[in-house]
PDB file of N, CA and C in Angstrom:
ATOM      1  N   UNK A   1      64.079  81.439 100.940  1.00  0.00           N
ATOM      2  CA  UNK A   1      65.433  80.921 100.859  1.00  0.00           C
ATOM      3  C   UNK A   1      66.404  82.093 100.963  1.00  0.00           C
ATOM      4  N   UNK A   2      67.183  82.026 101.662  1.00  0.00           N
ATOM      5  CA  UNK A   2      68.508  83.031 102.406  1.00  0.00           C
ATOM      6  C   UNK A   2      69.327  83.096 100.763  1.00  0.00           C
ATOM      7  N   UNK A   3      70.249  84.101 100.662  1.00  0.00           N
ATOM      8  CA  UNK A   3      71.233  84.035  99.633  1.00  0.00           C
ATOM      9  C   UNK A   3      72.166  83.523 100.360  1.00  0.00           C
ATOM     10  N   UNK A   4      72.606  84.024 101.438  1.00  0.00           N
ATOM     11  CA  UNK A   4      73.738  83.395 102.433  1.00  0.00           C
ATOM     12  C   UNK A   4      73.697  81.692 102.827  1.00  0.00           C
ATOM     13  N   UNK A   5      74.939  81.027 102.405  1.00  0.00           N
ATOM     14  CA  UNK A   5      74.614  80.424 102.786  1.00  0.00           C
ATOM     15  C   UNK A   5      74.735  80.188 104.458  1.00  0.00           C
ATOM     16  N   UNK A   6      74.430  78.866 105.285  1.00  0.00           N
ATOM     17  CA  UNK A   6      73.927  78.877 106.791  1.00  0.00           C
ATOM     18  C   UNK A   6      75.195  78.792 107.511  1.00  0.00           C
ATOM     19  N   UNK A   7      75.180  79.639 108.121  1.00  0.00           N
ATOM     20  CA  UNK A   7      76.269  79.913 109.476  1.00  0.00           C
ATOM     21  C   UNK A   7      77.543  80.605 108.845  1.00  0.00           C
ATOM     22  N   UNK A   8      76.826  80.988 107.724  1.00  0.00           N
ATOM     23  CA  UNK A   8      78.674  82.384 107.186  1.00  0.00           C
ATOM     24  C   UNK A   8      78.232  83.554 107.007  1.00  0.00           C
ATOM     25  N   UNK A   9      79.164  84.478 107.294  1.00  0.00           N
ATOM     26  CA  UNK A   9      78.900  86.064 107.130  1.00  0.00           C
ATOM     27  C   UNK A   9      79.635  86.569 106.000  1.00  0.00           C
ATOM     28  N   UNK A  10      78.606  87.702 105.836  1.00  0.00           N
ATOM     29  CA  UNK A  10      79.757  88.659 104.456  1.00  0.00           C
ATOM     30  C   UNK A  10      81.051  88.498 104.474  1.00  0.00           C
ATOM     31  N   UNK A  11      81.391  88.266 103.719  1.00  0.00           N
ATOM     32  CA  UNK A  11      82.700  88.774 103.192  1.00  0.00           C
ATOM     33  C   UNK A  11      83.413  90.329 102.964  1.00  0.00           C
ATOM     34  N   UNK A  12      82.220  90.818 102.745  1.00  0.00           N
ATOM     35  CA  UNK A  12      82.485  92.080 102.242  1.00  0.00           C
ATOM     36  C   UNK A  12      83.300  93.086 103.769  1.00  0.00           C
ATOM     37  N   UNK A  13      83.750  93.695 103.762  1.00  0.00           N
ATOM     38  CA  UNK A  13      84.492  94.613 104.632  1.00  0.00           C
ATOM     39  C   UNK A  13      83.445  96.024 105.165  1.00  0.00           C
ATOM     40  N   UNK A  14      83.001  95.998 106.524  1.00  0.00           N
ATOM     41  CA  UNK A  14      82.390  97.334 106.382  1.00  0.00           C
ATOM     42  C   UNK A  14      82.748  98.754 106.280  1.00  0.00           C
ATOM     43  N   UNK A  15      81.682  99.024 105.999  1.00  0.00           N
ATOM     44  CA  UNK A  15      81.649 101.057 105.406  1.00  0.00           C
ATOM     45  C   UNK A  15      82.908 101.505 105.738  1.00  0.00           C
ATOM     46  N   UNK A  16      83.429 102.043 106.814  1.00  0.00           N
ATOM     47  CA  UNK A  16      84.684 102.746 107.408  1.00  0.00           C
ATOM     48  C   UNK A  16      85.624 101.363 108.404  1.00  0.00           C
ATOM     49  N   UNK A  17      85.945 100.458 107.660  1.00  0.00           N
ATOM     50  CA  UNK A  17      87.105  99.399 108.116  1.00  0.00           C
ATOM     51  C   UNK A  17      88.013  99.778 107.662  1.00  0.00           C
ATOM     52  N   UNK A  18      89.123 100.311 107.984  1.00  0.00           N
ATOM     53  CA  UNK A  18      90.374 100.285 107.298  1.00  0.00           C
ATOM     54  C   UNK A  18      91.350  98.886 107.120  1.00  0.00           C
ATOM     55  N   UNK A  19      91.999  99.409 105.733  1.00  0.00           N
ATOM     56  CA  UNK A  19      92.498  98.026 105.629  1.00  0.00           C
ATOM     57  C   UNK A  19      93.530  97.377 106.155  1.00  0.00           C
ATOM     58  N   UNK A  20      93.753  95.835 106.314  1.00  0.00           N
ATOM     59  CA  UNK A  20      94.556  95.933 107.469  1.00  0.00           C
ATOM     60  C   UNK A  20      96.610  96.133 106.669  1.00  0.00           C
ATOM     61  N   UNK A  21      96.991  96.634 107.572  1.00  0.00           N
ATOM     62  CA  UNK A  21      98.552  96.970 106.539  1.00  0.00           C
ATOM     63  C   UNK A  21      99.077  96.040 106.076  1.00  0.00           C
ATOM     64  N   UNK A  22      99.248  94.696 106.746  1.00  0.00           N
ATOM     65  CA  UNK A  22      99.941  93.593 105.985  1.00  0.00           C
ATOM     66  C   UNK A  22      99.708  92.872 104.549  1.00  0.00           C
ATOM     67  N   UNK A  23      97.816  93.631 104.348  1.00  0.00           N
ATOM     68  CA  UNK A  23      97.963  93.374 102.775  1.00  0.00           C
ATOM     69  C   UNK A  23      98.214  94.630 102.290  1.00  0.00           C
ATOM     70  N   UNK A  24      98.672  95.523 102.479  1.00  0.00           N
ATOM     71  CA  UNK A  24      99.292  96.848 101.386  1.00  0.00           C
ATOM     72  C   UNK A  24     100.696  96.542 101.441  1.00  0.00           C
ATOM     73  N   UNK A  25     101.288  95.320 101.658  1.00  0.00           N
ATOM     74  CA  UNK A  25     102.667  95.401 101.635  1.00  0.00           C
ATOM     75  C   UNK A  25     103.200  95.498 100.271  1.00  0.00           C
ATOM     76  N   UNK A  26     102.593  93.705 100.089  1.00  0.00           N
ATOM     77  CA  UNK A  26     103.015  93.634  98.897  1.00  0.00           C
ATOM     78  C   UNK A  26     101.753  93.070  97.905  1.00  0.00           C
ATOM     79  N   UNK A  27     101.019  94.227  97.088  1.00  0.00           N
ATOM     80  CA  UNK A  27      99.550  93.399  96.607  1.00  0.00           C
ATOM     81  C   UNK A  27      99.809  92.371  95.766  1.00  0.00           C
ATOM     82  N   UNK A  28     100.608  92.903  94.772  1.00  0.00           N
ATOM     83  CA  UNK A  28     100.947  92.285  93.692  1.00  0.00           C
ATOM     84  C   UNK A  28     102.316  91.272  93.335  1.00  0.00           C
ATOM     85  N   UNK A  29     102.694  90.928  94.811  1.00  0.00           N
ATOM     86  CA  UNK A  29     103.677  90.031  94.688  1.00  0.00           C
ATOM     87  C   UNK A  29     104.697  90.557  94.825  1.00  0.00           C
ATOM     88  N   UNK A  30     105.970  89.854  94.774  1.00  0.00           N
ATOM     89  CA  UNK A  30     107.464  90.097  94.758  1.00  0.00           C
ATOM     90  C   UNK A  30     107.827  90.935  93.647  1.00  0.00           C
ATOM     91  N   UNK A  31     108.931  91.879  94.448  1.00  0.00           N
ATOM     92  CA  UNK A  31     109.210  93.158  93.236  1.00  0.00           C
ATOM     93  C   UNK A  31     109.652  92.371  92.276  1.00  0.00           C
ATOM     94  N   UNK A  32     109.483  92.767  90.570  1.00  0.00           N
ATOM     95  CA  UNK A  32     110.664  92.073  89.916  1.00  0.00           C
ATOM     96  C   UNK A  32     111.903  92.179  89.783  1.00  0.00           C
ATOM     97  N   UNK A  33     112.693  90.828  89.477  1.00  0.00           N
ATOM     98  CA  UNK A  33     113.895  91.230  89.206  1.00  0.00           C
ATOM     99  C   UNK A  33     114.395  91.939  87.874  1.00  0.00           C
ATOM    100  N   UNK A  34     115.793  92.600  88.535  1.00  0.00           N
ATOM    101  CA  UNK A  34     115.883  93.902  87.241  1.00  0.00           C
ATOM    102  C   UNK A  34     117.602  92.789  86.571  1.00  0.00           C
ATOM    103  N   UNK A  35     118.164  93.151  85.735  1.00  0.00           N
ATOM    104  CA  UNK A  35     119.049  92.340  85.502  1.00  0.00           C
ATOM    105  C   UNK A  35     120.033  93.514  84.546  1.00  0.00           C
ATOM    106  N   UNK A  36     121.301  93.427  84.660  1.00  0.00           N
ATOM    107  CA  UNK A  36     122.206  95.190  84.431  1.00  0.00           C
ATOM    108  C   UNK A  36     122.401  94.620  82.397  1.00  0.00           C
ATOM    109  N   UNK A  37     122.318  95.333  81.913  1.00  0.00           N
ATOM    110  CA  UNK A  37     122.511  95.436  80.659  1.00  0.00           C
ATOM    111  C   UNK A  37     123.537  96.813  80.255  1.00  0.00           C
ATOM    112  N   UNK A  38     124.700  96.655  79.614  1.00  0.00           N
ATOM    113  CA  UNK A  38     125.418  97.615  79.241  1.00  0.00           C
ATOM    114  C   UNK A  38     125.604  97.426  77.622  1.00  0.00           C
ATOM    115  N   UNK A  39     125.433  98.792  76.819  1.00  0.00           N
ATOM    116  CA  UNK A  39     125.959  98.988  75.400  1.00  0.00           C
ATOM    117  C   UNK A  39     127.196  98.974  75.224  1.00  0.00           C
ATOM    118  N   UNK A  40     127.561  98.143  74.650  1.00  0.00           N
ATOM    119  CA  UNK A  40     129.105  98.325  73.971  1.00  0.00           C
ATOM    120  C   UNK A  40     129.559  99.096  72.824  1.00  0.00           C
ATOM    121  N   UNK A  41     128.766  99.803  72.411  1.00  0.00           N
ATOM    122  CA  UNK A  41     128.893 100.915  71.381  1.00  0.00           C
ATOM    123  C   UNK A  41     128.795 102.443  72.494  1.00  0.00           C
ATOM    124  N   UNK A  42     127.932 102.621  73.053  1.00  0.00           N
ATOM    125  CA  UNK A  42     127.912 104.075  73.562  1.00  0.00           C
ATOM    126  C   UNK A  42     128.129 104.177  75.097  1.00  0.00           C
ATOM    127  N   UNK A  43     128.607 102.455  75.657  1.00  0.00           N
ATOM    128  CA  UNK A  43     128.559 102.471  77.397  1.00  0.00           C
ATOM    129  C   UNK A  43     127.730 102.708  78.105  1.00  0.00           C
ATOM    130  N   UNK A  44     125.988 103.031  77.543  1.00  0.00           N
ATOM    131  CA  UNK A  44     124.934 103.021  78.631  1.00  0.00           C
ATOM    132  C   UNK A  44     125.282 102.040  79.442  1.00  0.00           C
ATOM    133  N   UNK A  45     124.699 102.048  80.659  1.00  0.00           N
ATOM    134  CA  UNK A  45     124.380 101.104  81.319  1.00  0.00           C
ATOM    135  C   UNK A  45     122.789 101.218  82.270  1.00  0.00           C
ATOM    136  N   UNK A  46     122.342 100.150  82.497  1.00  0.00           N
ATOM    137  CA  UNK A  46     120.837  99.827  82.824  1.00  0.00           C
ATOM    138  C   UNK A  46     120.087  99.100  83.332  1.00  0.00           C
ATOM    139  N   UNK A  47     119.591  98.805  84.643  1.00  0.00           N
ATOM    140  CA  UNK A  47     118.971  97.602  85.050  1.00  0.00           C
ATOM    141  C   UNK A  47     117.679  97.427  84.048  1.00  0.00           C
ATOM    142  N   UNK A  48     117.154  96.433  83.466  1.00  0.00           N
ATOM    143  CA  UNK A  48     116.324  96.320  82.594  1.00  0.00           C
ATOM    144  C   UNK A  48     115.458  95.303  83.740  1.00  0.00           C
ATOM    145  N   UNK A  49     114.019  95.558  83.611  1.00  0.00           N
ATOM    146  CA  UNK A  49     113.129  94.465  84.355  1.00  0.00           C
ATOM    147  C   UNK A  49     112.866  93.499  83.744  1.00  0.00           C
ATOM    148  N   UNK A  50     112.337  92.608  84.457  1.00  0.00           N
ATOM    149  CA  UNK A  50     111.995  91.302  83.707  1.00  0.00           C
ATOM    150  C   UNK A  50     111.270  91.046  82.769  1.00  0.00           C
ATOM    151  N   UNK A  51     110.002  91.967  82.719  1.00  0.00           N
ATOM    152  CA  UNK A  51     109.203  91.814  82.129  1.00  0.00           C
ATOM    153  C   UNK A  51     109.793  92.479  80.464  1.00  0.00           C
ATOM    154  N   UNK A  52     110.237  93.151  80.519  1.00  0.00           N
ATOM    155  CA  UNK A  52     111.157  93.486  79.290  1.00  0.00           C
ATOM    156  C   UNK A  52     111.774  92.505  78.693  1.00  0.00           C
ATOM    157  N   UNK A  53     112.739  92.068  79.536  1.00  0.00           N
ATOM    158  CA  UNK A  53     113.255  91.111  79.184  1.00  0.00           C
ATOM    159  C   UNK A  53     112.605  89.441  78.285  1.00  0.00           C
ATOM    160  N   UNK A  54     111.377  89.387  79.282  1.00  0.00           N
ATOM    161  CA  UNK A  54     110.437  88.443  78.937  1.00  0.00           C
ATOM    162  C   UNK A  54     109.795  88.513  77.248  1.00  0.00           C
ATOM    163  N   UNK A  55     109.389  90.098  77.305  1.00  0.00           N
ATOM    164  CA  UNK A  55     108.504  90.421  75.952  1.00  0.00           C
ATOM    165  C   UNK A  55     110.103  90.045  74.442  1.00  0.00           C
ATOM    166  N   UNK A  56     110.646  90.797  75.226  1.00  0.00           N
ATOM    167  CA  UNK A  56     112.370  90.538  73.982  1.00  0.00           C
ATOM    168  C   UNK A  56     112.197  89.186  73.685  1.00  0.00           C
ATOM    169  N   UNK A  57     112.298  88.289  74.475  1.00  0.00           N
ATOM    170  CA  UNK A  57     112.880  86.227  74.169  1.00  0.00           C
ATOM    171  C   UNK A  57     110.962  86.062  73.810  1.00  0.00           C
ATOM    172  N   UNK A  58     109.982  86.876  74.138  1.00  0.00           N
ATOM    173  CA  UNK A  58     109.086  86.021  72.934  1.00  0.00           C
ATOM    174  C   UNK A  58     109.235  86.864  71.575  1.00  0.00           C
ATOM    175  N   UNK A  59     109.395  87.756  71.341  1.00  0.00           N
ATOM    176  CA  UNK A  59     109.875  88.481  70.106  1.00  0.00           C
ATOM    177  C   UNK A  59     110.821  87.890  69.427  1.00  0.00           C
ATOM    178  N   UNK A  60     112.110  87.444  70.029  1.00  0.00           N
ATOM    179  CA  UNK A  60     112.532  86.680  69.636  1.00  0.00           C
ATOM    180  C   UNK A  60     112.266  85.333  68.918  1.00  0.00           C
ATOM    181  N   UNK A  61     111.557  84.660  69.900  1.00  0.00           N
ATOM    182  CA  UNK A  61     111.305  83.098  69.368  1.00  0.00           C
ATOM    183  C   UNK A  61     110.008  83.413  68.382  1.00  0.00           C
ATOM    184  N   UNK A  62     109.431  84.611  68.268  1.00  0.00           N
ATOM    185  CA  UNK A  62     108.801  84.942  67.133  1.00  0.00           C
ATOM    186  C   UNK A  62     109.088  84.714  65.835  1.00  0.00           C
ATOM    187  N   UNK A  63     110.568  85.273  65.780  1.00  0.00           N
ATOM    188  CA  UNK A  63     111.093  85.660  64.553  1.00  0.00           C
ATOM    189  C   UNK A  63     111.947  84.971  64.419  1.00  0.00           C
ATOM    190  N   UNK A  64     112.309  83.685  65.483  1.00  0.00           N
ATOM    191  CA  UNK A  64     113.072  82.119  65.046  1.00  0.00           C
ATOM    192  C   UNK A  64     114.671  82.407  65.265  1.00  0.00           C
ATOM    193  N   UNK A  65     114.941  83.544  66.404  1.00  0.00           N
ATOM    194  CA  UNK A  65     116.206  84.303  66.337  1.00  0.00           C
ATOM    195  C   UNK A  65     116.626  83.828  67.489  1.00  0.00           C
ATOM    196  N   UNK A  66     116.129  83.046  68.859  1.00  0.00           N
ATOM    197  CA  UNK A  66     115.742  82.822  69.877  1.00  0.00           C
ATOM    198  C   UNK A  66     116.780  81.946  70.051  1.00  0.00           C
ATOM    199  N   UNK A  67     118.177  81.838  70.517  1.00  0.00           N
ATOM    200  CA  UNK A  67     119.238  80.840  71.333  1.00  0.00           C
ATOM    201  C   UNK A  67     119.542  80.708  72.545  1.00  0.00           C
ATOM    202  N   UNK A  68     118.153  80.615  73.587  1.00  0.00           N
ATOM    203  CA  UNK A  68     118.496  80.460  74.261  1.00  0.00           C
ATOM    204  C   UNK A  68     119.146  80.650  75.908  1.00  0.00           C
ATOM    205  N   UNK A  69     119.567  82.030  75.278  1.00  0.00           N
ATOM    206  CA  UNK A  69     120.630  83.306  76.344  1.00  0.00           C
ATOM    207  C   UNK A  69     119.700  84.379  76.551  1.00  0.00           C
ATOM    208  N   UNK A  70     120.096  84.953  77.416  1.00  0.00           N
ATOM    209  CA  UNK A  70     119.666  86.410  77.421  1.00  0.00           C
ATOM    210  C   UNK A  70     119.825  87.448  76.167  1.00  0.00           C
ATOM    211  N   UNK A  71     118.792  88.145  75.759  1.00  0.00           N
ATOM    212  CA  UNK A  71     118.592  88.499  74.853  1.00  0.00           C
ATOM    213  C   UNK A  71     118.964  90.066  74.864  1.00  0.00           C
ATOM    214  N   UNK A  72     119.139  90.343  73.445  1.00  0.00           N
ATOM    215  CA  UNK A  72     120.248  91.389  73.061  1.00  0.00           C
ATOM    216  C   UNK A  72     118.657  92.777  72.961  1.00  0.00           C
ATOM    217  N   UNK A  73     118.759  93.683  73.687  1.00  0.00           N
ATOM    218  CA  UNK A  73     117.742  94.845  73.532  1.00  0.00           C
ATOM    219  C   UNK A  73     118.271  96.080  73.440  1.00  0.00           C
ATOM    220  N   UNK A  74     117.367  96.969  72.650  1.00  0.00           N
ATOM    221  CA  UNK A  74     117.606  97.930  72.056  1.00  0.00           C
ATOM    222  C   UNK A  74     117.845  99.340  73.302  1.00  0.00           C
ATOM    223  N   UNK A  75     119.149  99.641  72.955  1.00  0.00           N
ATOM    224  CA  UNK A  75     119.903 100.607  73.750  1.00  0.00           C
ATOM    225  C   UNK A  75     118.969 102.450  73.806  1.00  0.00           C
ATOM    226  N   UNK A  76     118.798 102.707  74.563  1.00  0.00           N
ATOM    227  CA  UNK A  76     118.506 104.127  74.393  1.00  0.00           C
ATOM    228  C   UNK A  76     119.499 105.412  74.447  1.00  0.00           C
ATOM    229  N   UNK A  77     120.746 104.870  74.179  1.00  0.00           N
ATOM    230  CA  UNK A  77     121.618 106.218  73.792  1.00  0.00           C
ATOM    231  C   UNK A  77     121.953 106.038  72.563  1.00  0.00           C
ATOM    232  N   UNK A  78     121.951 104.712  71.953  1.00  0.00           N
ATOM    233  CA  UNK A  78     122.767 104.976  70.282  1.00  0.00           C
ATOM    234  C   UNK A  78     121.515 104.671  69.474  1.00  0.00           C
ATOM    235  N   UNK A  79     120.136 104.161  69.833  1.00  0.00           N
ATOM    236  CA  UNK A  79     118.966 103.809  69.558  1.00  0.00           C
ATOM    237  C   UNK A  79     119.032 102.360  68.774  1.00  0.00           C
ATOM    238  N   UNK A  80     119.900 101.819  68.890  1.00  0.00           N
ATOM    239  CA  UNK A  80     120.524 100.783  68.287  1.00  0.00           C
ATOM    240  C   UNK A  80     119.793  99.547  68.850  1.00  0.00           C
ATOM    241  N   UNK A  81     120.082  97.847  68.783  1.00  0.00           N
ATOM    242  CA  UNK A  81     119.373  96.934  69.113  1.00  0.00           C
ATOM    243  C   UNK A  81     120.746  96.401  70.108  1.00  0.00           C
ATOM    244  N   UNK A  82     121.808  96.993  70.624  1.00  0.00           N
ATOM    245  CA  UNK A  82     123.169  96.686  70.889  1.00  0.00           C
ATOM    246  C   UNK A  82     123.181  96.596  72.466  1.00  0.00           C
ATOM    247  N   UNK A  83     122.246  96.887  73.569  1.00  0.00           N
ATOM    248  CA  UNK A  83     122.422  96.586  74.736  1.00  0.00           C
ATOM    249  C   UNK A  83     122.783  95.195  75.053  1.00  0.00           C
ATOM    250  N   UNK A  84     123.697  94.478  75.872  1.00  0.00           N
ATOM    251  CA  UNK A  84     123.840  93.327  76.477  1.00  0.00           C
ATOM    252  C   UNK A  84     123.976  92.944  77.582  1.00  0.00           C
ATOM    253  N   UNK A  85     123.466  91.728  78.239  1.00  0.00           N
ATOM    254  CA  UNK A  85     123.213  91.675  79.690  1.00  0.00           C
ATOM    255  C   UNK A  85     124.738  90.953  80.071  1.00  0.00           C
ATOM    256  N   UNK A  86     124.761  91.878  81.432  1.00  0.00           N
ATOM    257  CA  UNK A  86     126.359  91.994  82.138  1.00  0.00           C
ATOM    258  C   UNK A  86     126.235  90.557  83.185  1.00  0.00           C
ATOM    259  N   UNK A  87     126.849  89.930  83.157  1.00  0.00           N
ATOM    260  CA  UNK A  87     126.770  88.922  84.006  1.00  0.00           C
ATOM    261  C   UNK A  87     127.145  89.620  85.523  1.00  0.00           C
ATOM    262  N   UNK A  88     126.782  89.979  86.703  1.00  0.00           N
ATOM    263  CA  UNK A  88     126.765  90.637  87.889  1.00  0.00           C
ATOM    264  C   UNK A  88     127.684  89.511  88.890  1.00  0.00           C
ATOM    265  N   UNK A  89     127.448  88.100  88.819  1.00  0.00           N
ATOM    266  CA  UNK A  89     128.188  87.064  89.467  1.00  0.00           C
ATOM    267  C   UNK A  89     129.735  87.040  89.216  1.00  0.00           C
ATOM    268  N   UNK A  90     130.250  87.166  88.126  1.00  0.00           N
ATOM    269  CA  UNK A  90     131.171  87.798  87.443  1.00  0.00           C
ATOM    270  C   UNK A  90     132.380  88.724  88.254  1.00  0.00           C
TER     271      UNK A  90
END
């Protein structure tokens, strides 16, 4: 009994195939979106990524603090929790 099953070939890619470019575009999907956050205590300003953003609103709804909005994250010039997201449409 064959491991293969009948009338298909490897899958596998041979020894020296290079890969083809249209999958090194994008492996892992669409860049994320970044979204501008400015301190109102020290005026940083900052595109923050999503995924930041994401981990903040479950931290949030962790700790039952969670309304909803974009969520308030901690600034790196005053070290404070005081960054806020800038509406860009605006």
């Amino acid at each position: 009994m064959s491991w293969k099953p009948s009338g298909e070939e490897s899958m596998r890619r041979k020894r020296h195939e290079p890969i083809p470019p249209e999958s090194l575009d994008e492996p892992f999907g669409p860049p994320p979106e970044e979204y501008l956050y400015r301190c109102p205590v020290c005026s940083e300003e900052m595109l923050v990524n999503e995924a930041i953003i994401d981990v903040a609103i479950g931290a949030a709804k962790f700790r039952g603090e969670y309304q909803g909005r974009m969520p308030t994250i901690g600034c790196p010039g005053c070290n404070g929790e005081t960054m806020e997201y800038v509406d860009q449409e605006s």
